[in-house]
C-alpha atoms as a PDB file:
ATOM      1  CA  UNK A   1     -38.675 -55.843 118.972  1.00  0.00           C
ATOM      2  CA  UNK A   2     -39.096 -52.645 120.287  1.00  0.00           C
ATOM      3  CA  UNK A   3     -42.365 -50.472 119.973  1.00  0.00           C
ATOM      4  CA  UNK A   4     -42.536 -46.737 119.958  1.00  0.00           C
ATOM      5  CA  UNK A   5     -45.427 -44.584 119.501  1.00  0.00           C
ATOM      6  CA  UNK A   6     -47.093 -43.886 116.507  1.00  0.00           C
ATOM      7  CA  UNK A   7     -46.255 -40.019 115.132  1.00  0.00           C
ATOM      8  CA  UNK A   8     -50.104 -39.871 115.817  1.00  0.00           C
ATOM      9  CA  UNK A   9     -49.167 -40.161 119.575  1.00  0.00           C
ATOM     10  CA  UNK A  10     -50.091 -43.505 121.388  1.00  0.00           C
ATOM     11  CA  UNK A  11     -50.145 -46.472 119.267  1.00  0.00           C
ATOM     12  CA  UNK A  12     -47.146 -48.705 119.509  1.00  0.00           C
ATOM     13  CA  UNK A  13     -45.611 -48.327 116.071  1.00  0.00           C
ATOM     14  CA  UNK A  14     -42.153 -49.887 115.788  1.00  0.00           C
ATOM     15  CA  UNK A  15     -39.822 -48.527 112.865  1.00  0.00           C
ATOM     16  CA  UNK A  16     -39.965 -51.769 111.672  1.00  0.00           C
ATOM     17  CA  UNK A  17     -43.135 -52.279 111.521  1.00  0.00           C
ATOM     18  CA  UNK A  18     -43.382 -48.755 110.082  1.00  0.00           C
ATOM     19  CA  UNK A  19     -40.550 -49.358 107.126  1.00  0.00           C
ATOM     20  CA  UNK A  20     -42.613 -52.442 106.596  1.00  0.00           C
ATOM     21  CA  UNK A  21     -45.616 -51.099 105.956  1.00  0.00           C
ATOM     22  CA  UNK A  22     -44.350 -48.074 103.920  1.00  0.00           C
ATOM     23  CA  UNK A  23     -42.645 -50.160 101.697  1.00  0.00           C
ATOM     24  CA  UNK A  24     -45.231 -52.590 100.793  1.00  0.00           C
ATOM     25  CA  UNK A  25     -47.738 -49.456 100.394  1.00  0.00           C
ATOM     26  CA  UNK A  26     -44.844 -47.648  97.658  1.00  0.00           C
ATOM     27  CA  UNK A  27     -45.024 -51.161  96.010  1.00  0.00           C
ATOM     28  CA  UNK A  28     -48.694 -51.454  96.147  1.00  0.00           C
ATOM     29  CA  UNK A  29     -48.862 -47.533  94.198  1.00  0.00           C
ATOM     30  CA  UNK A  30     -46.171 -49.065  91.494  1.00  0.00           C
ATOM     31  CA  UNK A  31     -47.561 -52.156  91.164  1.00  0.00           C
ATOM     32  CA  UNK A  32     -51.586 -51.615  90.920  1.00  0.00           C
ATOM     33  CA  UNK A  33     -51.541 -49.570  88.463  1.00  0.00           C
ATOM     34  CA  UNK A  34     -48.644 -51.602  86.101  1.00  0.00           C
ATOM     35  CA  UNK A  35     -50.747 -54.382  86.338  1.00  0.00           C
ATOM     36  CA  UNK A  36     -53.906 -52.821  85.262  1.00  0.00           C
ATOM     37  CA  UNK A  37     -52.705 -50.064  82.939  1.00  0.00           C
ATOM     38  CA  UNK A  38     -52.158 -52.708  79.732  1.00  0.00           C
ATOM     39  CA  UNK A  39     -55.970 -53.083  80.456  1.00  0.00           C
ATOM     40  CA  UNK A  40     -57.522 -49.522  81.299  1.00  0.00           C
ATOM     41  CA  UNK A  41     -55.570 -46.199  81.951  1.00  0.00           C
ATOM     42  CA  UNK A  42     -58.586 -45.062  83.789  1.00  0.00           C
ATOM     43  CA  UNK A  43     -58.328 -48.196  86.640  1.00  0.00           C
ATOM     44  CA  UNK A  44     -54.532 -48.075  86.698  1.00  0.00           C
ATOM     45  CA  UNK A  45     -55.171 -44.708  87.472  1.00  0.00           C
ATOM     46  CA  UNK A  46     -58.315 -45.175  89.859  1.00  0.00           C
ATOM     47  CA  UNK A  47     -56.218 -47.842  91.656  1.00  0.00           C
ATOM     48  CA  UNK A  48     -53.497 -45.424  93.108  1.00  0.00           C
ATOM     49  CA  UNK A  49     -56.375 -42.525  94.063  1.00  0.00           C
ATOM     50  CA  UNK A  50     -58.068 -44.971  96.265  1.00  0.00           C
ATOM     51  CA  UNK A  51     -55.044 -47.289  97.519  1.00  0.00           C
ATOM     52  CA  UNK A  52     -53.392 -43.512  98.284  1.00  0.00           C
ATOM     53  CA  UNK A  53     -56.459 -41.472  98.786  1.00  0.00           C
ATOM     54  CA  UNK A  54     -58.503 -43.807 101.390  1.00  0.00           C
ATOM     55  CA  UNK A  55     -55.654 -43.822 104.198  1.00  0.00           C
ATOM     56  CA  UNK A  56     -55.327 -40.671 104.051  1.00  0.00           C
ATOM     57  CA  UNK A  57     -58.700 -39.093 104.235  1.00  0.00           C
ATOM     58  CA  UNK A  58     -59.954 -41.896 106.800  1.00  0.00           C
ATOM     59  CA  UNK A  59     -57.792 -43.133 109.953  1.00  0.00           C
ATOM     60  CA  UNK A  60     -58.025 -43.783 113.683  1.00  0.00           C
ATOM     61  CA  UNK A  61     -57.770 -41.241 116.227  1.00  0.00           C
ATOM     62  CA  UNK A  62     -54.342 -41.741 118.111  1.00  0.00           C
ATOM     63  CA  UNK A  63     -52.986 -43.469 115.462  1.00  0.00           C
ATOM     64  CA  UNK A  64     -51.577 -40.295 112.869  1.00  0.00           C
ATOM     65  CA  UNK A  65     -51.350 -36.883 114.154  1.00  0.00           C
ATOM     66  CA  UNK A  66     -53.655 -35.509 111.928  1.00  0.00           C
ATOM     67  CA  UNK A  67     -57.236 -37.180 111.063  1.00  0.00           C
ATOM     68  CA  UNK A  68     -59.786 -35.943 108.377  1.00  0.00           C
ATOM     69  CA  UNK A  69     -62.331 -38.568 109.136  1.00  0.00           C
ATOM     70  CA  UNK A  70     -62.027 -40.641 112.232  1.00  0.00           C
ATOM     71  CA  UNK A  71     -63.037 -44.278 112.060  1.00  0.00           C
ATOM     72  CA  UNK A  72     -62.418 -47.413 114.120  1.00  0.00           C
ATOM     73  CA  UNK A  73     -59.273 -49.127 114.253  1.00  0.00           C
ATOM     74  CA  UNK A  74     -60.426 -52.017 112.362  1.00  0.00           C
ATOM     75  CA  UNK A  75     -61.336 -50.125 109.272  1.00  0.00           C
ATOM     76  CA  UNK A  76     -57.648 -48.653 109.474  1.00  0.00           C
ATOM     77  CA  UNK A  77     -56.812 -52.479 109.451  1.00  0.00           C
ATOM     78  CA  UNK A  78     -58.734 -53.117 106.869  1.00  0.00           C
ATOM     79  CA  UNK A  79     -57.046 -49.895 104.949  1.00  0.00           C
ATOM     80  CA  UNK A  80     -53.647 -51.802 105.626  1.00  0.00           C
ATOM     81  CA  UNK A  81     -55.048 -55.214 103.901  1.00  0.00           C
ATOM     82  CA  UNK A  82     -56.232 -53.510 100.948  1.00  0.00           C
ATOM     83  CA  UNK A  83     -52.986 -51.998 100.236  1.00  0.00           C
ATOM     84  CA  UNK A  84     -51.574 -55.480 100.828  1.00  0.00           C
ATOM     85  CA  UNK A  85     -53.657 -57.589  98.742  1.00  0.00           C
ATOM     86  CA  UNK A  86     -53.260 -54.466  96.733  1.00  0.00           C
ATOM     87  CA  UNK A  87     -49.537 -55.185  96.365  1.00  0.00           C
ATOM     88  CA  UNK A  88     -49.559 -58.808  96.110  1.00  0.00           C
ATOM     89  CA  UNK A  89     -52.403 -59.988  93.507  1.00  0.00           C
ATOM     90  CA  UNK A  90     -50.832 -56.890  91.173  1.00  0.00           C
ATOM     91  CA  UNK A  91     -47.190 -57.958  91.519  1.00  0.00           C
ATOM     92  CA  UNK A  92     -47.909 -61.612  90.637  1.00  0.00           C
ATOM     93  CA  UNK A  93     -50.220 -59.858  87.731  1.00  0.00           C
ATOM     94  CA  UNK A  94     -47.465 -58.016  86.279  1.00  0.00           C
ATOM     95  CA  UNK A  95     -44.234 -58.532  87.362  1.00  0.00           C
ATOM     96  CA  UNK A  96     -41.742 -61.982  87.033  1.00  0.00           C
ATOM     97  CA  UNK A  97     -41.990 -64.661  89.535  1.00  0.00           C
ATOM     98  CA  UNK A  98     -38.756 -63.905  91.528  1.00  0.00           C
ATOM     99  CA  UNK A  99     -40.408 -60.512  92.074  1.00  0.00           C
ATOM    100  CA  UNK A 100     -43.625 -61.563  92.930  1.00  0.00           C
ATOM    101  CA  UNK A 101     -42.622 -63.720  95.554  1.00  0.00           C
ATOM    102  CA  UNK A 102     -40.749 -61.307  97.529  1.00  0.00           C
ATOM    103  CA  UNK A 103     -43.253 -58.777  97.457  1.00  0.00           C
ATOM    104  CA  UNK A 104     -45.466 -61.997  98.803  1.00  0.00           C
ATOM    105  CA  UNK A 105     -42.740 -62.675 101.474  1.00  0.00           C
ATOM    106  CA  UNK A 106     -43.045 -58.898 102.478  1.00  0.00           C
ATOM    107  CA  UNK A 107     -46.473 -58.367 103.127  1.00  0.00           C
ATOM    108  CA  UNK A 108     -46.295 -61.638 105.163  1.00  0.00           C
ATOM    109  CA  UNK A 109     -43.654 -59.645 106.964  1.00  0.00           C
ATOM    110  CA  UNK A 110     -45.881 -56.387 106.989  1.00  0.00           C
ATOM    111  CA  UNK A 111     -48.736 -58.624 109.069  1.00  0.00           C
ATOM    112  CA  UNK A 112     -46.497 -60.282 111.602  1.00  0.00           C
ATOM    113  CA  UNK A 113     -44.613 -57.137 112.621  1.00  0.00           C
ATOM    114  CA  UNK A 114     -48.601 -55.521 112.428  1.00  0.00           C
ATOM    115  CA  UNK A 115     -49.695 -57.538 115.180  1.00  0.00           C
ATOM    116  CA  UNK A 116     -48.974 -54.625 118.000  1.00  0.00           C
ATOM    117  CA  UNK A 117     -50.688 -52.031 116.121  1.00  0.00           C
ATOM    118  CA  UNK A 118     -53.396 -53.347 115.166  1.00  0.00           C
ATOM    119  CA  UNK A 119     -54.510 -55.384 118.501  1.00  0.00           C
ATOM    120  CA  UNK A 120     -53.756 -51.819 119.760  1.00  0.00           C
ATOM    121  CA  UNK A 121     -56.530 -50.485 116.981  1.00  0.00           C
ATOM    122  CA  UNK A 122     -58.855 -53.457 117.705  1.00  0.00           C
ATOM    123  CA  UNK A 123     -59.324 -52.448 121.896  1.00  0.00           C
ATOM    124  CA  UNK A 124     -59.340 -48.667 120.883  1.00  0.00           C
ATOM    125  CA  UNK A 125     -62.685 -47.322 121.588  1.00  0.00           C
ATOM    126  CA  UNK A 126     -63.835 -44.826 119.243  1.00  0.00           C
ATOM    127  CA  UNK A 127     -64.401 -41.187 120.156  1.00  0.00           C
ATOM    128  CA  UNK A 128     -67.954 -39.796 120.240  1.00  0.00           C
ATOM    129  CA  UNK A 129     -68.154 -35.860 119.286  1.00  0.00           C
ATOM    130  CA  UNK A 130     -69.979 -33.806 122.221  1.00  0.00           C
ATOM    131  CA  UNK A 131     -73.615 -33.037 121.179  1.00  0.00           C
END
């Protein structure tokens, strides 16, 4: 497996990994809000603003090109798990078993392919603002 940098610049980010990841966050912004829209409009819809709002207003220096609010690598990591558990516990919620399973089978996929990036984000120091 090959690892390439991150379009942020240095973390090693392999496409794999990458195509991974995207995919299971696209499924996790489907299948959040199916499974909680028969319930409340207002959570299927609260769902997708923080699984889609959250990495994108907070990430890791070095790890996108552009970053709103920096924060340590392991809250990026912990960004990542929330989409997966995200995409997991609402595709078993809503969707048939066959379905469910390979979204399961994915995101175990997503966290073995992970393992670069985020030991990368667990040794990156964070950056301190000049006073």
């Amino acid at each position: 497996m090959t690892h390439t940098a991150s379009p942020g610049g240095a973390a090693p980010d392999g496409r794999a990994a990458s195509a991974l990841r995207f995919l299971a966050e696209i499924i996790a912004w489907v299948a959040a809000p199916w499974a909680l829209a028969p319930h409340s409009i207002v959570l299927a819809v609260l769902a997708d603003v923080v699984l889609i709002g959250l990495p994108t207003v907070f990430s890791t220096p070095g790890d996108k090109a552009r970053v709103m609010v920096p924060v340590p690598g392991v809250v990026t990591i912990g960004l990542v798990l929330l989409q997966l558990a995200a995409a997991v516990a609402a595709s078993w919620a809503a969707w048939p078993m066959p379905v469910a399973v390979a979204v399961t089978v994915l995101c175990a996929a997503v966290v073995a392919f992970e393992q670069p990036r985020w030991r990368w984000l667990v040794r990156r120091a964070p950056e301190r603002e000049p006073v």
